[in-house]
Protein backbone atom coordinates (compact mmCIF):
# COMPACT_ATOMS: atom_id res chain seq x y z
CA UNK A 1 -7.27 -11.27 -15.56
CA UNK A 2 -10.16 -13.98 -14.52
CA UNK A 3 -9.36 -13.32 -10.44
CA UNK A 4 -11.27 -10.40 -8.58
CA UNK A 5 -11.60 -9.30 -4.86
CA UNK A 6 -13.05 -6.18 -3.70
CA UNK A 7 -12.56 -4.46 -0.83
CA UNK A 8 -15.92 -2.85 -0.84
CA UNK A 9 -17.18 -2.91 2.72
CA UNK A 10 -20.07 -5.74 3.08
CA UNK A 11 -19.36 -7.49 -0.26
CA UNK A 12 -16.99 -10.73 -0.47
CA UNK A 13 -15.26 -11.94 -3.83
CA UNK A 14 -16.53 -14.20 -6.23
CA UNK A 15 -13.74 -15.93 -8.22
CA UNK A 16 -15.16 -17.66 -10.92
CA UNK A 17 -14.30 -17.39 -14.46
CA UNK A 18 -13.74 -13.77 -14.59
CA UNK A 19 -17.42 -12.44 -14.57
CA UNK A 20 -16.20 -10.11 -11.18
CA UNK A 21 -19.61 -10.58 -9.30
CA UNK A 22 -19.51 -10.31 -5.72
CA UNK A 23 -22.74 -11.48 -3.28
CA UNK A 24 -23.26 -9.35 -0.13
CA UNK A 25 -22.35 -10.69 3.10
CA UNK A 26 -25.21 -11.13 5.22
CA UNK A 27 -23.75 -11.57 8.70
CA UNK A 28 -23.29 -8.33 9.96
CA UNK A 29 -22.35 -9.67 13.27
CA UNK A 30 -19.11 -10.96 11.33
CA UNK A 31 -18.16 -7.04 10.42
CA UNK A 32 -18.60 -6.24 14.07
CA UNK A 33 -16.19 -8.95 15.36
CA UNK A 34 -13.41 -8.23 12.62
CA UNK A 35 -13.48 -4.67 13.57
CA UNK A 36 -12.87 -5.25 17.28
CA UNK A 37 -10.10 -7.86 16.28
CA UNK A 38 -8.92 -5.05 14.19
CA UNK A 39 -8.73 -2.45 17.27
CA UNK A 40 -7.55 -5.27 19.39
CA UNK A 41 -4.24 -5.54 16.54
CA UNK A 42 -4.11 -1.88 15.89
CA UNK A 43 -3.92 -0.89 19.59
CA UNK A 44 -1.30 -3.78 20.05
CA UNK A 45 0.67 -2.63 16.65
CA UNK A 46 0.87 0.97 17.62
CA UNK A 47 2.63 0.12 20.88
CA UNK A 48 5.70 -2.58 19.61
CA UNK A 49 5.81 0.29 17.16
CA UNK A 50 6.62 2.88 19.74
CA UNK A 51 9.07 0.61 21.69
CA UNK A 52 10.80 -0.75 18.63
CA UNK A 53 10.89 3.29 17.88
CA UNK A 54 12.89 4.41 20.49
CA UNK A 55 15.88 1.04 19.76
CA UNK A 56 16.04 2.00 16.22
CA UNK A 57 16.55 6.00 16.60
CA UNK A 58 19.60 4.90 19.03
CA UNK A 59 20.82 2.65 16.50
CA UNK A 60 20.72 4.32 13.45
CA UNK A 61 21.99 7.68 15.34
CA UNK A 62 24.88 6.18 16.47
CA UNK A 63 25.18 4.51 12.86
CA UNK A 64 25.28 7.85 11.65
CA UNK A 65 27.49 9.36 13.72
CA UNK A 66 30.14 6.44 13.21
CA UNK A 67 29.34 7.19 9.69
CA UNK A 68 31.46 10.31 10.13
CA UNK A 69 34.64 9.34 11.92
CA UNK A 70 35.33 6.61 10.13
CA UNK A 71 36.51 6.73 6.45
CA UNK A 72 34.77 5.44 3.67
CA UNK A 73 37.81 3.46 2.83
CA UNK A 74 38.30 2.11 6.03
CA UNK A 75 37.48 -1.74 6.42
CA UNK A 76 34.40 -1.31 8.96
CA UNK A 77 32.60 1.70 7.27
CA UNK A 78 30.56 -1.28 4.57
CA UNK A 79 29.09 -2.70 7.99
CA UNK A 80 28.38 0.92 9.60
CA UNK A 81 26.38 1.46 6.56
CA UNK A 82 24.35 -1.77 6.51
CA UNK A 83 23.44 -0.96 10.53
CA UNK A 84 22.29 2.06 8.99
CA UNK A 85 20.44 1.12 5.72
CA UNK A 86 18.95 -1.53 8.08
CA UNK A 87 17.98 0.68 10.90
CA UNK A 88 16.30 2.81 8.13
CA UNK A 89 14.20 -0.03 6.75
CA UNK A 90 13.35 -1.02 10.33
CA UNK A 91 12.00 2.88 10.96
CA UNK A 92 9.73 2.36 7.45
CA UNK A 93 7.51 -0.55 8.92
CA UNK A 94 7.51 1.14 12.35
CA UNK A 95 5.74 4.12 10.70
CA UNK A 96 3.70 1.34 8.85
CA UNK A 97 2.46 -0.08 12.07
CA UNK A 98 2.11 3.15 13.71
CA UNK A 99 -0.48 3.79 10.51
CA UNK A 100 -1.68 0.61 11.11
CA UNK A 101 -2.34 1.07 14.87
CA UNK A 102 -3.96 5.06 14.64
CA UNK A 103 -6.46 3.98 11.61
CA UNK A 104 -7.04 8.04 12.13
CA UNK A 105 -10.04 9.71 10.19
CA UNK A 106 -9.14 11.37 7.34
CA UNK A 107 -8.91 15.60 6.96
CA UNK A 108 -10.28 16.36 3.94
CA UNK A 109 -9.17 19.46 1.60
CA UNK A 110 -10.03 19.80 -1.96
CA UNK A 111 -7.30 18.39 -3.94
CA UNK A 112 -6.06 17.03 -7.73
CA UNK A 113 -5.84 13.42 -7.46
CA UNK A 114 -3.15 13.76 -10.23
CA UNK A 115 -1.32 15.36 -8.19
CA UNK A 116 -1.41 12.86 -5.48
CA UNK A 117 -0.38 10.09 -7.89
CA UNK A 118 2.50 12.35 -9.07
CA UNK A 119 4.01 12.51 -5.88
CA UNK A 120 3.70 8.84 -4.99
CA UNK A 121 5.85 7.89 -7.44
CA UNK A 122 8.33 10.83 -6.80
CA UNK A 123 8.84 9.33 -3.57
CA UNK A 124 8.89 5.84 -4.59
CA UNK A 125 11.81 6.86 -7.18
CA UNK A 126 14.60 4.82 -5.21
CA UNK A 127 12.75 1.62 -5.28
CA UNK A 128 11.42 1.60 -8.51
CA UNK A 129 15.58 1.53 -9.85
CA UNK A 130 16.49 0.75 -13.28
CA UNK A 131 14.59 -2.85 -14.46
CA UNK A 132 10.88 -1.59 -13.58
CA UNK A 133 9.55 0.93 -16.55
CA UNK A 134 6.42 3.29 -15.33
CA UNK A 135 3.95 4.65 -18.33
CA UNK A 136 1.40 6.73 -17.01
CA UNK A 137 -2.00 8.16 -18.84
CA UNK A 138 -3.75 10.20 -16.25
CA UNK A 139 -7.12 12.26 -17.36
CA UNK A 140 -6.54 16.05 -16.58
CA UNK A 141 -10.05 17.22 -16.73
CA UNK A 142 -11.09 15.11 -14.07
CA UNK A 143 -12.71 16.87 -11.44
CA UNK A 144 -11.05 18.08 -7.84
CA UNK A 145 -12.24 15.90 -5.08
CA UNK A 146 -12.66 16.15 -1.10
CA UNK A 147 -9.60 13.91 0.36
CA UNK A 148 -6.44 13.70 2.64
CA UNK A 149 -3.88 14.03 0.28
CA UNK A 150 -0.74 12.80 2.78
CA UNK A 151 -3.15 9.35 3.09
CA UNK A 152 -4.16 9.10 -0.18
CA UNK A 153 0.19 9.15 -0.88
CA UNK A 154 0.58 6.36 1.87
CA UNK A 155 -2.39 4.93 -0.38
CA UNK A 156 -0.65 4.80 -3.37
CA UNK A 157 2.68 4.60 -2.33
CA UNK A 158 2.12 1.16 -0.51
CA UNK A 159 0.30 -0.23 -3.48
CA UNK A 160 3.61 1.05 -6.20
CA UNK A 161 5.34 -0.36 -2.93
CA UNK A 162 3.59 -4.17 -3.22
CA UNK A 163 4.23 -3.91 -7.41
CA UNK A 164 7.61 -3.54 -7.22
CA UNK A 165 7.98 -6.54 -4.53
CA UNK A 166 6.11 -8.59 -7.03
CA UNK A 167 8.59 -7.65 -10.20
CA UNK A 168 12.04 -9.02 -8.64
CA UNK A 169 13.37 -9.23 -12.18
CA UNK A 170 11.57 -5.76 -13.27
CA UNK A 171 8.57 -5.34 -15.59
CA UNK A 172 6.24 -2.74 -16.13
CA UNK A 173 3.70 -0.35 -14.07
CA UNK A 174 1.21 1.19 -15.49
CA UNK A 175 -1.20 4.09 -14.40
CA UNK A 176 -4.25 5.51 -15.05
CA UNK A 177 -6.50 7.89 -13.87
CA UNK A 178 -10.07 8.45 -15.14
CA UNK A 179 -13.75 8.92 -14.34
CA UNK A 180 -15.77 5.77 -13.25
CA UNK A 181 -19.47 7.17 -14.22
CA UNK A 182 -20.69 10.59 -13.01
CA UNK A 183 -20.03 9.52 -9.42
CA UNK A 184 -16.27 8.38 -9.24
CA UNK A 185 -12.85 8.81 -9.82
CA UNK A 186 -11.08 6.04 -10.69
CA UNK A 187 -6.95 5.64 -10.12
CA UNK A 188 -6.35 2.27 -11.84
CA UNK A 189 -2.26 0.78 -10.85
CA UNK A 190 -1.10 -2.41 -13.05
CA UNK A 191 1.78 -4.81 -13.04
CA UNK A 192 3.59 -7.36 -14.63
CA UNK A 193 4.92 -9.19 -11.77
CA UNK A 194 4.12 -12.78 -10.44
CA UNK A 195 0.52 -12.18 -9.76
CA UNK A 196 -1.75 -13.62 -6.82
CA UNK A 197 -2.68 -17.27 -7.00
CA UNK A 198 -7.12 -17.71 -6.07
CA UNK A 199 -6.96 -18.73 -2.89
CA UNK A 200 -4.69 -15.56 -1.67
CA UNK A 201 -7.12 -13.43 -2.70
CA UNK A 202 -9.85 -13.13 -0.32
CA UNK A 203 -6.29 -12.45 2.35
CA UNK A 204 -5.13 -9.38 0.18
CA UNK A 205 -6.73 -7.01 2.25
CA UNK A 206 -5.75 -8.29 5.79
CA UNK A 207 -3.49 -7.53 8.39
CA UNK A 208 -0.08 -9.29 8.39
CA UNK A 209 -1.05 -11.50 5.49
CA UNK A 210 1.80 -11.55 2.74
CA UNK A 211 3.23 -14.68 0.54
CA UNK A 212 6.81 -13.19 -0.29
CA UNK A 213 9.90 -14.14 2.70
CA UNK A 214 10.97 -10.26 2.89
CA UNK A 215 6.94 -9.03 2.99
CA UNK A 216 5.19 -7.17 5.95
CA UNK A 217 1.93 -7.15 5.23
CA UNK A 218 0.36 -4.10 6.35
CA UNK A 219 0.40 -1.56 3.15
CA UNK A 220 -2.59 -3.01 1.81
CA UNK A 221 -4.30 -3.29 4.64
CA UNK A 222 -3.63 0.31 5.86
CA UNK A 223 -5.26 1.32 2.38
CA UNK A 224 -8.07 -0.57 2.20
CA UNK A 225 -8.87 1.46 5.58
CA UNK A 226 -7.80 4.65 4.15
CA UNK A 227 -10.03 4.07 1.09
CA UNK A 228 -13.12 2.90 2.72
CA UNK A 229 -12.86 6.04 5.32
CA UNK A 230 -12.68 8.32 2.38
CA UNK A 231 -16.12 6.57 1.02
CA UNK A 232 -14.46 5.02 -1.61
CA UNK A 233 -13.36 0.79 -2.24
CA UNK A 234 -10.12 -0.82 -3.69
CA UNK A 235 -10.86 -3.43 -6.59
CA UNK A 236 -8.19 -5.79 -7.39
CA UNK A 237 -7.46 -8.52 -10.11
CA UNK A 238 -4.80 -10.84 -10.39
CA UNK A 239 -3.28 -14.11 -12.19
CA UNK A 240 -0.47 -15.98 -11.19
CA UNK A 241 2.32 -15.02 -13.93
CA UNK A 242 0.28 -12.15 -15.45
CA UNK A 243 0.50 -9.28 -12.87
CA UNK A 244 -1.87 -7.87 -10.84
CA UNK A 245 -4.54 -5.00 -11.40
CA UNK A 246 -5.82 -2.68 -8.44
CA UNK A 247 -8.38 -0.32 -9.13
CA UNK A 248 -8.87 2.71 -6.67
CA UNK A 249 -12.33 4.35 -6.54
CA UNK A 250 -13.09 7.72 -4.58
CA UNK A 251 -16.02 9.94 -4.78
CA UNK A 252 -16.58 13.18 -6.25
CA UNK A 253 -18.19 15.29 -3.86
């Protein structure tokens, strides 16, 4: 991987020939404006969210109830389930914009970050199906640290979320879990999907920003947030055709 961006809060990417350094951003004035644009988007987000809320529970509960008076047999019940299936996938990036749109402080309680990992992928069984293949090596002496564990699974959920989007044909995940110094623990999520091509990667971390047609662009951006309100930073590397390498770092308290 020669391609690094960090979402370490006053640092910007250097992409040159793999050597990872970053050079601090000096206008601090820029941070300020981004993070009322930010509030601007969120407050805007959270409200289609609500409205396009209250369409989708009428459609998929009248999806559902079709779903039981007509016979799975019957010529129409393929479409009922689509409306439904659809409606579902509709209420997932609601509740990503709602996320999006609260950007609400964390509540920390001492948890295994193991743990957390574990039950990411649980969850993201269903979409992982039968051409991806997940190996996982995850430390268990590491220490317990001072988190939100329901963010840090929207965390890790959306980032197994944006690796299987990039493996259309399947591939491989892999994950790893380990100490980073004395100071850090370090969750480390690889693919081998299509990678991110150099000029894509200072967008990675923004609102809306996605290169694939069926994308929506908030999970990474809703965990860079997380991340940095939890004092930690997301590290990622890619290379178009090579797969893509993102590096979670959270402090031991």
């Amino acid at each position: 991987m020669d391609q690094a961006r960090s979402s370490e809060p006053g640092q910007v990417p250097a992409v040159n020939g793999g050597n990872g350094n970053r050079a601090p951003k000096d206008e601090k004035g820029i941070n300020r404006v981004e993070e009322e644009k930010l509030r601007s988007l969120g407050l805007f987000a959270r409200k289609v969210a609500h409205d396009f809320n209250n369409i989708l529970g009428g459609i998929l509960g009248y999806a559902s109830f079709m779903k039981t008076i007509v016979k799975e047999d019957d010529s129409i019940y393929r479409y009922v389930d689509i409306i439904e299936s659809s409606a579902i996938r509709g209420s997932k990036l609601t509740k990503k914009l709602l996320d999006f749109g609260r950007g609400e402080e964390p509540e920390p309680k001492t948890i295994e970050i193991n743990g957390v990992v574990e039950e990411a992928f649980s969850q993201a069984v269903g979409d992982l199906g039968d051409k991806i293949n997940v190996e996982k090596s995850l430390d268990e002496g590491l220490p317990k640290i001072n988190a939100d564990r329901d963010q840090l699974i929207r965390v890790f959920s959306s980032i197994i979320e944006n690796a299987v989007e990039a493996m259309a044909d399947g591939g491989d995940i892999r994950v790893q879990s380990g100490m980073a110094g004395d100071s850090e623990i370090c969750v480390t999520i690889s693919d081998t999907g299509e990678g991110i091509e150099a000029l894509n990667l200072d967008a990675v971390f923004d609102p809306l920003f996605t290169t694939r047609e069926k994308g929506r662009g908030f999970g990474l951006s809703i965990a860079c947030r997380m991340i940095k309100n939890h004092g930690g930073r997301i590290d990622l590397e890619s290379e178009p055709g090579k797969g893509t390498i993102l590096k979670v770092f959270l402090p031991v308290k």
